[in-house]
Protein backbone atom coordinates (compact mmCIF):
# COMPACT_ATOMS: atom_id res chain seq x y z
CA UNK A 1 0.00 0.00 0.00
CA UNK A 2 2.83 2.00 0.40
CA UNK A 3 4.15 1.69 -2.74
CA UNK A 4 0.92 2.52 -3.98
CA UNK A 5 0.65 6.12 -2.14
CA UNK A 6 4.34 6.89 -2.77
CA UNK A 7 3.68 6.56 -6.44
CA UNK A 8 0.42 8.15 -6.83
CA UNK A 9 1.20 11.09 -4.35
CA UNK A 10 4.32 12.02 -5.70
CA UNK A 11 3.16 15.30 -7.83
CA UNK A 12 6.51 14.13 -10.16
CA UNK A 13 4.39 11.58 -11.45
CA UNK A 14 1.88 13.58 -13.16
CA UNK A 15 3.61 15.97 -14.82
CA UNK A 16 6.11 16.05 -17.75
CA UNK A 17 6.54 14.48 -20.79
CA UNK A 18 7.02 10.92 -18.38
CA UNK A 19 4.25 11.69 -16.46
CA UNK A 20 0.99 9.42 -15.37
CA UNK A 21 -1.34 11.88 -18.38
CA UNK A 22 1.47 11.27 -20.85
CA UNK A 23 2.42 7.43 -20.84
CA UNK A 24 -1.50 6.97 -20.71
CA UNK A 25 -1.79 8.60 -23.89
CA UNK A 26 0.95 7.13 -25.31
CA UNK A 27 -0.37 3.63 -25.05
CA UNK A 28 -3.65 4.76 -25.77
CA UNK A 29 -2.21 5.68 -29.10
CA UNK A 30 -0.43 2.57 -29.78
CA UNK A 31 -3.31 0.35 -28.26
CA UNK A 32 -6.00 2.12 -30.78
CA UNK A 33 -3.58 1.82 -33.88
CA UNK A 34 -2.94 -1.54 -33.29
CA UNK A 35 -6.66 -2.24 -32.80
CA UNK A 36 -7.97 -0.32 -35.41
CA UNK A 37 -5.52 -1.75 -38.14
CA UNK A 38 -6.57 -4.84 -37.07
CA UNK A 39 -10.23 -4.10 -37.56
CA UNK A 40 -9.58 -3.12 -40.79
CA UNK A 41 -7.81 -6.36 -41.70
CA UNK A 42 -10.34 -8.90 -39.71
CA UNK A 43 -13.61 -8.14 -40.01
CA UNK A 44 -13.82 -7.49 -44.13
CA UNK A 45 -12.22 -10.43 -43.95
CA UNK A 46 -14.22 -12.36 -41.40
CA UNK A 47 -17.49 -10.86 -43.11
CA UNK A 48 -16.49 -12.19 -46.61
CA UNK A 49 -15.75 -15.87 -45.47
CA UNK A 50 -18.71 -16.25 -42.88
CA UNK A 51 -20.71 -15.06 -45.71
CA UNK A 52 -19.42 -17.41 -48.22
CA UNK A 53 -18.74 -19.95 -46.40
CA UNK A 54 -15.19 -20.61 -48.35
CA UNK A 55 -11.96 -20.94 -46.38
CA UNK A 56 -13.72 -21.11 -43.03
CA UNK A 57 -11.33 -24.26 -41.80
CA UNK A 58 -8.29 -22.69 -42.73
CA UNK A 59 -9.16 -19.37 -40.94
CA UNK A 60 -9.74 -20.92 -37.40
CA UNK A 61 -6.75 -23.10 -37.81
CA UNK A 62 -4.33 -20.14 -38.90
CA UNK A 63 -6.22 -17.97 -35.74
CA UNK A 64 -5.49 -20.72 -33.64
CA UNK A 65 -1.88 -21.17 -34.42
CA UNK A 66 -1.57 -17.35 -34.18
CA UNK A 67 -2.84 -16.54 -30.54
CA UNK A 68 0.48 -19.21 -29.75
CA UNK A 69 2.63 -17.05 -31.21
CA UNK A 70 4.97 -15.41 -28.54
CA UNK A 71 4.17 -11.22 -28.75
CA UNK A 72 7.93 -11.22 -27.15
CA UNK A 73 9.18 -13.12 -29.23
CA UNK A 74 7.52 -11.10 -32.28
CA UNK A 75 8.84 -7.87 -31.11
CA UNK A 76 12.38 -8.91 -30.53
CA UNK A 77 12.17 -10.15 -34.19
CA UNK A 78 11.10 -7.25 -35.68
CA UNK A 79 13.55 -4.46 -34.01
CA UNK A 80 16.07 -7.00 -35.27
CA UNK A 81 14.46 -6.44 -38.52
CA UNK A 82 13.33 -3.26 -38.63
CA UNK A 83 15.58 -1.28 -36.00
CA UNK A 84 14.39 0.71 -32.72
CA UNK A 85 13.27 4.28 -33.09
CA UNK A 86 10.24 3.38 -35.08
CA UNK A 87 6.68 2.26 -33.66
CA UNK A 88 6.53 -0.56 -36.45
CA UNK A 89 8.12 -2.92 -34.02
CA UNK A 90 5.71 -2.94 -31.89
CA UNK A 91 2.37 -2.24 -33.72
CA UNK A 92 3.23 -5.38 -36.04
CA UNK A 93 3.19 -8.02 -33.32
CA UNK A 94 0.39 -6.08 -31.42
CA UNK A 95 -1.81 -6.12 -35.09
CA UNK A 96 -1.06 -9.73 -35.36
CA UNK A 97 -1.90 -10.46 -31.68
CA UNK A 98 -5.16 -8.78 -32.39
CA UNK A 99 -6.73 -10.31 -35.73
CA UNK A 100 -7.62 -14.02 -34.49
CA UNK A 101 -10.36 -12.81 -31.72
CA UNK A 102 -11.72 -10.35 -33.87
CA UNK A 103 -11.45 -12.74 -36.78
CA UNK A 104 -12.58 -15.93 -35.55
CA UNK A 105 -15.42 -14.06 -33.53
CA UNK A 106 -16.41 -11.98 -37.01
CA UNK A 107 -16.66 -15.71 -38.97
CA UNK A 108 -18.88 -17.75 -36.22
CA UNK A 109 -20.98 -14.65 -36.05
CA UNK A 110 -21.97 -14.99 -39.37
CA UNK A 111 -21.68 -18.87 -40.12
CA UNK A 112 -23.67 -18.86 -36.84
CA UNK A 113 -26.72 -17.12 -38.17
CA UNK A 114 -30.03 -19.37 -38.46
CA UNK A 115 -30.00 -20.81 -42.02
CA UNK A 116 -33.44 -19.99 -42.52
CA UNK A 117 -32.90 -16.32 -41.47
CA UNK A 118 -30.71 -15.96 -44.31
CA UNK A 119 -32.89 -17.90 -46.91
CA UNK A 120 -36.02 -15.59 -45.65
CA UNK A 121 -33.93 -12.81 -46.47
CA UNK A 122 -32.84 -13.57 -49.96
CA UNK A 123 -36.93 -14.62 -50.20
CA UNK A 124 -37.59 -11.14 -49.89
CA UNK A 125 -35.37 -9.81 -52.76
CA UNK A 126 -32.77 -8.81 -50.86
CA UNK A 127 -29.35 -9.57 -52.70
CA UNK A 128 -25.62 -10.89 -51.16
CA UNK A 129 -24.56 -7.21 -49.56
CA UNK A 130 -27.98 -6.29 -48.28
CA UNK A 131 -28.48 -9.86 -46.91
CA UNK A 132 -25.30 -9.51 -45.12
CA UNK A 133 -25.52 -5.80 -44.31
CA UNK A 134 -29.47 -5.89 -42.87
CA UNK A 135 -29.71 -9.47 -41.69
CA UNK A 136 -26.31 -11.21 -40.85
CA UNK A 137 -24.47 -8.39 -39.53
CA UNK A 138 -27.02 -7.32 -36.81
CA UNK A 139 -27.60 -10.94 -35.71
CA UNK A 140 -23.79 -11.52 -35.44
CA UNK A 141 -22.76 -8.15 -33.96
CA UNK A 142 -23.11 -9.48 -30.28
CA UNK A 143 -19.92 -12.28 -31.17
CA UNK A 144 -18.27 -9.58 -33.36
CA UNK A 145 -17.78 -7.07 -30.83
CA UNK A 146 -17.37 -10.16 -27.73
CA UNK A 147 -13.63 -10.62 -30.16
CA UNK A 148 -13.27 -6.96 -30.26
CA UNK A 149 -13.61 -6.56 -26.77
CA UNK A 150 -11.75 -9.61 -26.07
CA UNK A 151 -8.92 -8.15 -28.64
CA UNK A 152 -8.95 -4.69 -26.87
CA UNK A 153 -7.92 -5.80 -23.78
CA UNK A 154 -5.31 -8.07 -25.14
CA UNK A 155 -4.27 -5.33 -26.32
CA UNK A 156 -3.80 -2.63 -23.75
CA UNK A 157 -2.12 -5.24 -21.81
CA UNK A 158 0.08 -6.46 -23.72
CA UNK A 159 1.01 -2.92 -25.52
CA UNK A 160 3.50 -2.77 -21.97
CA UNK A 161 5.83 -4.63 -23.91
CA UNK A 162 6.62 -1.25 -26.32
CA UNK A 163 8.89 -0.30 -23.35
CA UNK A 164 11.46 -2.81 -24.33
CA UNK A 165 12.23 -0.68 -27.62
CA UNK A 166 12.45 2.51 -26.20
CA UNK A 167 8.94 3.50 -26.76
CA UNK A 168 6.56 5.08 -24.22
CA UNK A 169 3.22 4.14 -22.36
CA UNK A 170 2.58 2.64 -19.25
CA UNK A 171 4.74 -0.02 -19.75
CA UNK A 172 7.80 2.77 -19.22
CA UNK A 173 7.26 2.63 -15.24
CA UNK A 174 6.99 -1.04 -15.33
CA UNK A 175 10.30 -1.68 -17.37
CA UNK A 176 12.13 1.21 -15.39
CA UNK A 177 11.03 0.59 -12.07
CA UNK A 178 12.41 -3.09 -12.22
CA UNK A 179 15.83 -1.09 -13.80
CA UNK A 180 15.65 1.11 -11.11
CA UNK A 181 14.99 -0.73 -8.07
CA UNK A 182 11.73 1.36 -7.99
CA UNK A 183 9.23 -0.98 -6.70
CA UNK A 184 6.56 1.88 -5.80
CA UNK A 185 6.99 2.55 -10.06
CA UNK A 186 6.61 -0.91 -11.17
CA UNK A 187 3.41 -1.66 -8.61
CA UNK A 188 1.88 1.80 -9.48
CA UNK A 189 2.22 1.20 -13.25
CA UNK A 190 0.93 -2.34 -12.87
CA UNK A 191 -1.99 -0.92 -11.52
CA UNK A 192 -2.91 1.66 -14.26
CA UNK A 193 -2.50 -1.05 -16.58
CA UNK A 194 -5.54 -2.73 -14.56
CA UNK A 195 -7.38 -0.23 -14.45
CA UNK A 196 -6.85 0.49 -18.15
CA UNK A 197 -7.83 -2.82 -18.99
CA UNK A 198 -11.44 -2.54 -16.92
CA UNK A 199 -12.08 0.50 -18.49
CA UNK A 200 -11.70 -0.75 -21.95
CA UNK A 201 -14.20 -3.79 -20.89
CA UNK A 202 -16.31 -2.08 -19.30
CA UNK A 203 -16.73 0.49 -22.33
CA UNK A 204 -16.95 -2.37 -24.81
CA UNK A 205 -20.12 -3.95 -22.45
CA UNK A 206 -21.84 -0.23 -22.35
CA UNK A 207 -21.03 -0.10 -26.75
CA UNK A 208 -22.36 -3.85 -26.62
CA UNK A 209 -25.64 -2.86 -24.32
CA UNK A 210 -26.56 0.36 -26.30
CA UNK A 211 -25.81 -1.03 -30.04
CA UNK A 212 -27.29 -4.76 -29.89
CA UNK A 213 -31.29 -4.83 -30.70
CA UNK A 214 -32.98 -6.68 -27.79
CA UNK A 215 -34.38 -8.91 -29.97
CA UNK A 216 -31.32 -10.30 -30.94
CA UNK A 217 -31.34 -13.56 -29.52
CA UNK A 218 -27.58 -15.20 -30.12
CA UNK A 219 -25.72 -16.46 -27.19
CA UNK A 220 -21.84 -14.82 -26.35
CA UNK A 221 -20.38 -16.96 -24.26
């Protein structure tokens, strides 16, 4: 508890370019980059092969054999590749970290759908985009946005690890507090990545409550 109120009360900590307001902005840039490239990749994606049904196996295997891939491990590789002083080190592995929940999520939403939803839909003259658009999307959205929230907070927690190149964001008192000795700096950062993380699911469950239509009926688990 100590640590806690030495870190928080020190006024030190909440000004300045290393400041509490700046490293939370920091990763809340690199956590919403990394999350919204990924959105851009997945869910066309995930859309396209729910909705055609073609290439569904190899999609939850390669998701699969993604989320074991080591983000570590990913960002040591690329600052060997690409050099430190650049963010691309660390958005790559965070990107690739977040497609498979968004992906996966985005394709069982839409496989999911009841068959003869669908077929009532194209009975009504609606064609392949509006079917997927005004039927399949709205039914599905409760999965889609259970991989974005799932993603997100993946995300903001792992995004501590763009310390290790130099970069900012929470993760700086983390990294320098166990370089330092600074054990009130490592607990206190800890912490704000927490809280970070709560906040981002809890704003996810408010986007899920106010967007989904009550009578959407599909189970997230």
């Amino acid at each position: 508890m100590n640590w806690l109120t030495d870190f928080f009360g020190d006024p030190a900590n909440w000004t300045g370019p290393s400041g509490i307001p700046m490293r939370l902005l920091e990763h809340l840039e690199y956590s919403v980059l990394a999350l919204l490239l990924a959105v851009l990749i997945a869910i066309p994606l995930g859309l396209l092969i729910g909705h055609t049904g073609k290439g569904g196996v190899l999609v939850v295997v390669t998701a699969n054999l993604a989320r074991a891939l080591p983000t570590l491990g990913l960002l040591v590789l690329f600052v060997l590749l690409l050099g430190t002083g650049s963010i691309l080190p660390v958005i790559i592995p965070l990107v690739l970290l977040s497609i498979p929940p968004i992906l996966v999520n985005t394709f069982e939403g839409i496989r999911g759908v009841d068959p003869e939803l669908r077929d009532a839909a194209y009975g009504m003259g609606l064609r392949g985009g509006q079917v997927l658009g005004r039927v399949l999307v709205p039914v599905a959205l409760p999965l889609i946005l259970l991989g974005l929230r799932l993603s997100a907070i993946q995300v903001v927690a792992t995004t501590t690890v763009a310390a290790y190149t130099g970069l900012g964001g929470l993760g700086r008192f983390v990294i320098d507090g166990f370089a330092t000795k600074d054990y009130a700096s490592v607990v206190g950062g800890s912490v704000l990545i927490v809280l970070f993380a709560l906040v981002v699911q809890l704003a996810f469950t408010l986007v899920q409550r106010v967007s989904v239509s009550p009578g959407v009926s599909q189970r997230v688990r």
